[in-house]
N, C-alpha and C. Protein backbone atom coordinates (compact mmCIF):
# COMPACT_ATOMS: atom_id res chain seq x y z
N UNK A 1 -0.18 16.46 -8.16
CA UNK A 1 -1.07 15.48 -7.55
C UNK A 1 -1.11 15.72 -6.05
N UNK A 2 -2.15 15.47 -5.52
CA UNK A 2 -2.68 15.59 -4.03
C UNK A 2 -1.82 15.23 -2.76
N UNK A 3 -0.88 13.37 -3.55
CA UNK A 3 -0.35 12.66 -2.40
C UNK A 3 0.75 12.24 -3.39
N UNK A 4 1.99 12.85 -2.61
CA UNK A 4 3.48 12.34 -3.39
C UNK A 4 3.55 11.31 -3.32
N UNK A 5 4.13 10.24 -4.69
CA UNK A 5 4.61 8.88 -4.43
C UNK A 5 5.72 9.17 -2.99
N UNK A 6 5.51 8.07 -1.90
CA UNK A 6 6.41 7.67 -1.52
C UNK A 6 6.57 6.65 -1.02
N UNK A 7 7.30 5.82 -0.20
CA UNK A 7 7.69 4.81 0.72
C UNK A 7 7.09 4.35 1.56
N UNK A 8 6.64 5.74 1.98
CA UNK A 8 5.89 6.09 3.30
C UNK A 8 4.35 6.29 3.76
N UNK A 9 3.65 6.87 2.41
CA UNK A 9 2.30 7.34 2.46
C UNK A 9 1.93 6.41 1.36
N UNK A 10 0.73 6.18 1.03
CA UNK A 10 0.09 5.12 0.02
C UNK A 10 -0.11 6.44 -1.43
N UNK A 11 -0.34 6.16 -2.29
CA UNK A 11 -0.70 6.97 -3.33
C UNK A 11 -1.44 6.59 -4.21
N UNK A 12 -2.77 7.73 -4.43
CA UNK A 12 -4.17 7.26 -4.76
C UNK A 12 -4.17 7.71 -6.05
N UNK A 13 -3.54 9.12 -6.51
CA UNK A 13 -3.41 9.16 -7.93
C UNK A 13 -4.88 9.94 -8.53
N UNK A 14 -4.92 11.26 -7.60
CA UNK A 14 -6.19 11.80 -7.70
C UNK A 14 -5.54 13.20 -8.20
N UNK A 15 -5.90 13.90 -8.61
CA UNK A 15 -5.70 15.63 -8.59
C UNK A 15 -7.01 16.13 -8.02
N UNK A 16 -7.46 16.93 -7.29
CA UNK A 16 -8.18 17.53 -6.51
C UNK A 16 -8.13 19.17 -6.47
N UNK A 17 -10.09 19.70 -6.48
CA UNK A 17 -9.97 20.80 -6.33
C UNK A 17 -11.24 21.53 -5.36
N UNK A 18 -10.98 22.45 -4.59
CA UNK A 18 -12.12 22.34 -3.72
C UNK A 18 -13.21 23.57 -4.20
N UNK A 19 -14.24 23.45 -3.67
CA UNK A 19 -15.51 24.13 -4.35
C UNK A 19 -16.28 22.98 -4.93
N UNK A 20 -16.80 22.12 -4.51
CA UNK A 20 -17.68 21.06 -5.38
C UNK A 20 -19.11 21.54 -5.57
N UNK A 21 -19.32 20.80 -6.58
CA UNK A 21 -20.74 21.73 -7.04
C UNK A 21 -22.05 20.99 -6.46
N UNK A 22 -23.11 21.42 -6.67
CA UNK A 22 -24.46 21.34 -5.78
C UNK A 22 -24.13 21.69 -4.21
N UNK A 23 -23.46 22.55 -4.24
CA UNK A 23 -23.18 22.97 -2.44
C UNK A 23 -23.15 21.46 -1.13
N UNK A 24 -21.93 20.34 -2.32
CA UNK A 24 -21.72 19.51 -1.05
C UNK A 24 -20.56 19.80 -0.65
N UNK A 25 -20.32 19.47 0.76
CA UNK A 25 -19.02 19.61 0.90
C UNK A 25 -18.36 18.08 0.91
N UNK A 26 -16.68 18.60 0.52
CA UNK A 26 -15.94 17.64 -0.24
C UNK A 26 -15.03 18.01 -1.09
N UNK A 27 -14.56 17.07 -1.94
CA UNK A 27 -13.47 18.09 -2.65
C UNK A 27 -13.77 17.30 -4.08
N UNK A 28 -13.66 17.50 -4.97
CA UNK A 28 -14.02 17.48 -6.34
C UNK A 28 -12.87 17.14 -7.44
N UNK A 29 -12.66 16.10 -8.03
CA UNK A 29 -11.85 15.69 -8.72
C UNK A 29 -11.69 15.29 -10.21
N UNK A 30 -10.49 16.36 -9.77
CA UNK A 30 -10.33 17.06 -11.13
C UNK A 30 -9.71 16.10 -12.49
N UNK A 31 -8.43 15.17 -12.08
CA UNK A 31 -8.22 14.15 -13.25
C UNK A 31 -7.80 12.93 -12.31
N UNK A 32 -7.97 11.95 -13.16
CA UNK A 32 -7.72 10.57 -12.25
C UNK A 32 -6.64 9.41 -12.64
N UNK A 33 -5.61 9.33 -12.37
CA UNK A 33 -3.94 8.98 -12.74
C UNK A 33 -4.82 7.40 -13.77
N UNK A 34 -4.44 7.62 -14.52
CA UNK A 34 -4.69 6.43 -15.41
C UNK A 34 -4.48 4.68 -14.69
N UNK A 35 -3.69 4.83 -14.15
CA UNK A 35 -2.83 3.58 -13.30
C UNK A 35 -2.72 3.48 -12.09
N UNK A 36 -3.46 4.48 -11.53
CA UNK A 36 -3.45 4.31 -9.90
C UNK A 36 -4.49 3.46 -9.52
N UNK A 37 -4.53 3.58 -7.60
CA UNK A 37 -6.13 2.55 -7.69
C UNK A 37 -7.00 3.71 -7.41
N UNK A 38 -7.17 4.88 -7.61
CA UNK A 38 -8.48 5.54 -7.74
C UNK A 38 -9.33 5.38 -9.42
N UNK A 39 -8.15 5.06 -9.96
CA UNK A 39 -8.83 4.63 -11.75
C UNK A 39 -9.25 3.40 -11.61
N UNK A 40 -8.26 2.46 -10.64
CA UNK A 40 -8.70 0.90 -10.83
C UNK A 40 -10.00 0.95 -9.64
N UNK A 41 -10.21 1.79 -9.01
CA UNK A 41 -11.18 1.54 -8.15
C UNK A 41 -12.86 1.87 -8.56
N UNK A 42 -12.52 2.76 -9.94
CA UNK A 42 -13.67 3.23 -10.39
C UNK A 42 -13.71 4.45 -10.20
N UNK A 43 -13.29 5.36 -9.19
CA UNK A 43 -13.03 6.65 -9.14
C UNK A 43 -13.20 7.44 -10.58
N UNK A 44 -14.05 8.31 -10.87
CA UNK A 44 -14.09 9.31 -12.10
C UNK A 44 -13.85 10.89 -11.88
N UNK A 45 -13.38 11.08 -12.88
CA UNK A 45 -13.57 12.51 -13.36
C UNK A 45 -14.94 13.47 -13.09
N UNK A 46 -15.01 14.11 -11.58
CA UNK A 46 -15.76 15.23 -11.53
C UNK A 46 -16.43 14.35 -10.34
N UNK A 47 -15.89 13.21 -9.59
CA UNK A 47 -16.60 12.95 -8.64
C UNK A 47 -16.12 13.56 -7.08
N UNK A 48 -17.36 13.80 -6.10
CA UNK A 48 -17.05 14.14 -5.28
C UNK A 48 -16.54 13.69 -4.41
N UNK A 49 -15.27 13.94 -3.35
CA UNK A 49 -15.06 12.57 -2.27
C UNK A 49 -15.57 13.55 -0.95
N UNK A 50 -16.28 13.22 -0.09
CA UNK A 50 -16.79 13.67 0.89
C UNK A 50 -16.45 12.88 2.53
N UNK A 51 -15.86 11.88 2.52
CA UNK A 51 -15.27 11.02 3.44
C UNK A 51 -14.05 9.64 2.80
N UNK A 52 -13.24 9.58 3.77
CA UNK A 52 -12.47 8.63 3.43
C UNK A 52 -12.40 7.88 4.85
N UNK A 53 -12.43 6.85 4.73
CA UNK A 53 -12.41 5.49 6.02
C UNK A 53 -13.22 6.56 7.18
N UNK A 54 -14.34 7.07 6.73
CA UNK A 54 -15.25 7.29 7.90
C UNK A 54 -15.02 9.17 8.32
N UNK A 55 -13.98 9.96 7.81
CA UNK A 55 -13.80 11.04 8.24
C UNK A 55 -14.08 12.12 6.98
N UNK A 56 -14.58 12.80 7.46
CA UNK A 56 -15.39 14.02 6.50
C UNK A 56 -14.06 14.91 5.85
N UNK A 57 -13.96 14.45 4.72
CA UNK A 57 -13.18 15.43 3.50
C UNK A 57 -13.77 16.86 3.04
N UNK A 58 -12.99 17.75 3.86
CA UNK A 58 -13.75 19.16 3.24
C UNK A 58 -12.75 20.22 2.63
N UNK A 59 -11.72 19.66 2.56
CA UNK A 59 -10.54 20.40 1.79
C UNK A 59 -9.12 19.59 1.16
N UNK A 60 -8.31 19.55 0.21
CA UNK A 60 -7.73 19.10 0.02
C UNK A 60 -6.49 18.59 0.80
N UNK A 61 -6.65 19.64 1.52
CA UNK A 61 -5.34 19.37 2.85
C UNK A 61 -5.95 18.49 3.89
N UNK A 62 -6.95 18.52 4.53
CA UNK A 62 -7.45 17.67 5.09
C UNK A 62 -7.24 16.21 4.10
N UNK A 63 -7.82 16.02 3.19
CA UNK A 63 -7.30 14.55 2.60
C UNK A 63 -6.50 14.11 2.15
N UNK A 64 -4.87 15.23 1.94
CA UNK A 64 -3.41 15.00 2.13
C UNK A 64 -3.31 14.49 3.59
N UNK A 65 -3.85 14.91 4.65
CA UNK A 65 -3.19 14.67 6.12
C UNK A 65 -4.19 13.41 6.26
N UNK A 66 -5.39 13.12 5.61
CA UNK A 66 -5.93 11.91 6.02
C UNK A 66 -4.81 10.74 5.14
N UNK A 67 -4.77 10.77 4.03
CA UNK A 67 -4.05 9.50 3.11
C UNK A 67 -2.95 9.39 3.94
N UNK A 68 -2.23 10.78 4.18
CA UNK A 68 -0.82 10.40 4.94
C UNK A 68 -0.72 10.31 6.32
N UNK A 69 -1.82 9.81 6.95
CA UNK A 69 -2.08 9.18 8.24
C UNK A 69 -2.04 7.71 8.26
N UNK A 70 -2.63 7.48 7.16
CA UNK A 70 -3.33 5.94 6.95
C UNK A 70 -2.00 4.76 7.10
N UNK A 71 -2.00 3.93 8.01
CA UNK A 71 -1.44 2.80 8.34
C UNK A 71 -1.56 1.71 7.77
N UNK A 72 -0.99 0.98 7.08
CA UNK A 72 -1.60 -0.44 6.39
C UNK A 72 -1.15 -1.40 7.45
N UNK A 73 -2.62 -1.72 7.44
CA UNK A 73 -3.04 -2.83 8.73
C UNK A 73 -2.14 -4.28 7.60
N UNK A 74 -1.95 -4.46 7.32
CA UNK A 74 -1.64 -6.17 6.58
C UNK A 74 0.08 -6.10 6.49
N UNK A 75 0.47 -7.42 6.68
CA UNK A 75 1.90 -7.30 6.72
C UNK A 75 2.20 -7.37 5.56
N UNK A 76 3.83 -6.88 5.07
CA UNK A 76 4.66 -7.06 3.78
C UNK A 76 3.74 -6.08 2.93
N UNK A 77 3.56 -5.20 3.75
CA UNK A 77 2.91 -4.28 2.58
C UNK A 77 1.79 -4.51 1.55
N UNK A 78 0.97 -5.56 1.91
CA UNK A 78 0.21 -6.12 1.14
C UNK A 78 -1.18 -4.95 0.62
N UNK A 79 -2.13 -4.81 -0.14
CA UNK A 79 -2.91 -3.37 -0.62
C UNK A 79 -3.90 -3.69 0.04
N UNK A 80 -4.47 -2.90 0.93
CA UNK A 80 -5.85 -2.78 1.39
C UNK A 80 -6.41 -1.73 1.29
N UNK A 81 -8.15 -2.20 1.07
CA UNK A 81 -9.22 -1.51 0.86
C UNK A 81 -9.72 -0.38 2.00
N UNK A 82 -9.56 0.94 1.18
CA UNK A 82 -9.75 2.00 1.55
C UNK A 82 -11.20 2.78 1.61
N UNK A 83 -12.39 2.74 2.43
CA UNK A 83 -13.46 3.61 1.78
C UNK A 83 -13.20 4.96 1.22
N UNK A 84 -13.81 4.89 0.20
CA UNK A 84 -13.95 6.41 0.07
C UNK A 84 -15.52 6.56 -0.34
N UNK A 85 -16.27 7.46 0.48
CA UNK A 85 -17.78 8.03 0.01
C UNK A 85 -17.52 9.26 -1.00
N UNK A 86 -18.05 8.73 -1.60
CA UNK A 86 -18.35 10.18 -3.23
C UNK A 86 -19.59 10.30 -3.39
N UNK A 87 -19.94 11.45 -4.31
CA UNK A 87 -20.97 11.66 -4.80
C UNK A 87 -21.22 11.84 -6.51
N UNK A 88 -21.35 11.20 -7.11
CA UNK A 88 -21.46 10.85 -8.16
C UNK A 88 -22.48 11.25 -9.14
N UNK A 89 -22.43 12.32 -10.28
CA UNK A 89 -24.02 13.14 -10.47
C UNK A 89 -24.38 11.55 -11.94
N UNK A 90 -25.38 11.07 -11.93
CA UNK A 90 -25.95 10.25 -12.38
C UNK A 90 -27.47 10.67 -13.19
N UNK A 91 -27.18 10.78 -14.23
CA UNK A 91 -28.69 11.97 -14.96
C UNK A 91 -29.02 12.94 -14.68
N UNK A 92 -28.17 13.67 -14.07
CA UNK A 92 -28.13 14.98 -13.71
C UNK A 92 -28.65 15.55 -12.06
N UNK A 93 -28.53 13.97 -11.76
CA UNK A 93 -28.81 13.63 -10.04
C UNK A 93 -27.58 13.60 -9.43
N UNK A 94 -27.07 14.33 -8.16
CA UNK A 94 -26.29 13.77 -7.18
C UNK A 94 -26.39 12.45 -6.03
N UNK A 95 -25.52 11.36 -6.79
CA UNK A 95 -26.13 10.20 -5.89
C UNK A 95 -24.80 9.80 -5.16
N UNK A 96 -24.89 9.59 -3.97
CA UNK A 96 -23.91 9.41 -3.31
C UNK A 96 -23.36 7.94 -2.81
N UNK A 97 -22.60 7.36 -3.00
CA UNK A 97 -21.86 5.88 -3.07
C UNK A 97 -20.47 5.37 -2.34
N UNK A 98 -20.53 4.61 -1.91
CA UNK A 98 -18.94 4.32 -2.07
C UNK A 98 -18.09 3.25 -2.43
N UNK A 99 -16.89 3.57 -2.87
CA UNK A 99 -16.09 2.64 -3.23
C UNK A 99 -14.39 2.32 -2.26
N UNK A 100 -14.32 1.49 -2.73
CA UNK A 100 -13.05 1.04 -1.71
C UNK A 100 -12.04 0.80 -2.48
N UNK A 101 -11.00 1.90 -2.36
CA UNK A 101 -9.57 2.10 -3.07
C UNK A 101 -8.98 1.53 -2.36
N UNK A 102 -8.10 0.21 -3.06
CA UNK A 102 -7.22 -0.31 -3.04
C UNK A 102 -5.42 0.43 -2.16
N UNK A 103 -5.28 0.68 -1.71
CA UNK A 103 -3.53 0.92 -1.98
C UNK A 103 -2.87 0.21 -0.81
């Protein structure tokens, strides 16, 4: 997986692979942890993530060093909402959306 459980960094529970298709850039995801909040967030299988809280995702390491940047603004550790912009193929359309992962 992308982002080790730890203590320290939040964990989204994505596997990730880069090369996304229709020539966007982003990184493309490959399975989605049954129980994390990228499953509870709606996150699917084969969607693209192309930004997270506003910064352009164009490789997997870039969105290891973005998740494990991320500060939780709320005290006692409480879960806050994360953007993430994807692109989502919808009838064989790329439509682009976002949702806000929890961690």
């Amino acid at each position: 997986k992308d982002v080790p459980k730890s203590d320290e960094h939040p964990v989204v529970g994505l596997e990730l692979s880069e090369g996304a298709p229709y020539n966007i850039d982003g990184v493309w995801v490959v399975s989605v942890g049954a129980s994390g909040p990228a499953a509870s967030a709606g996150i699917e299988k084969g969607d693209i993530i192309t930004e997270v809280s506003g910064i352009p995702i164009r490789t997997r390491e870039v969105f290891r060093k973005v998740i494990s940047s991320i500060e939780n603004p709320n005290k006692a550790g409480q879960p806050y909402a994360l953007p993430f912009r994807i692109t989502r193929e919808v009838n064989g359309v790329p439509v682009p959306k976002t949702i806000n992962v929890s961690i």
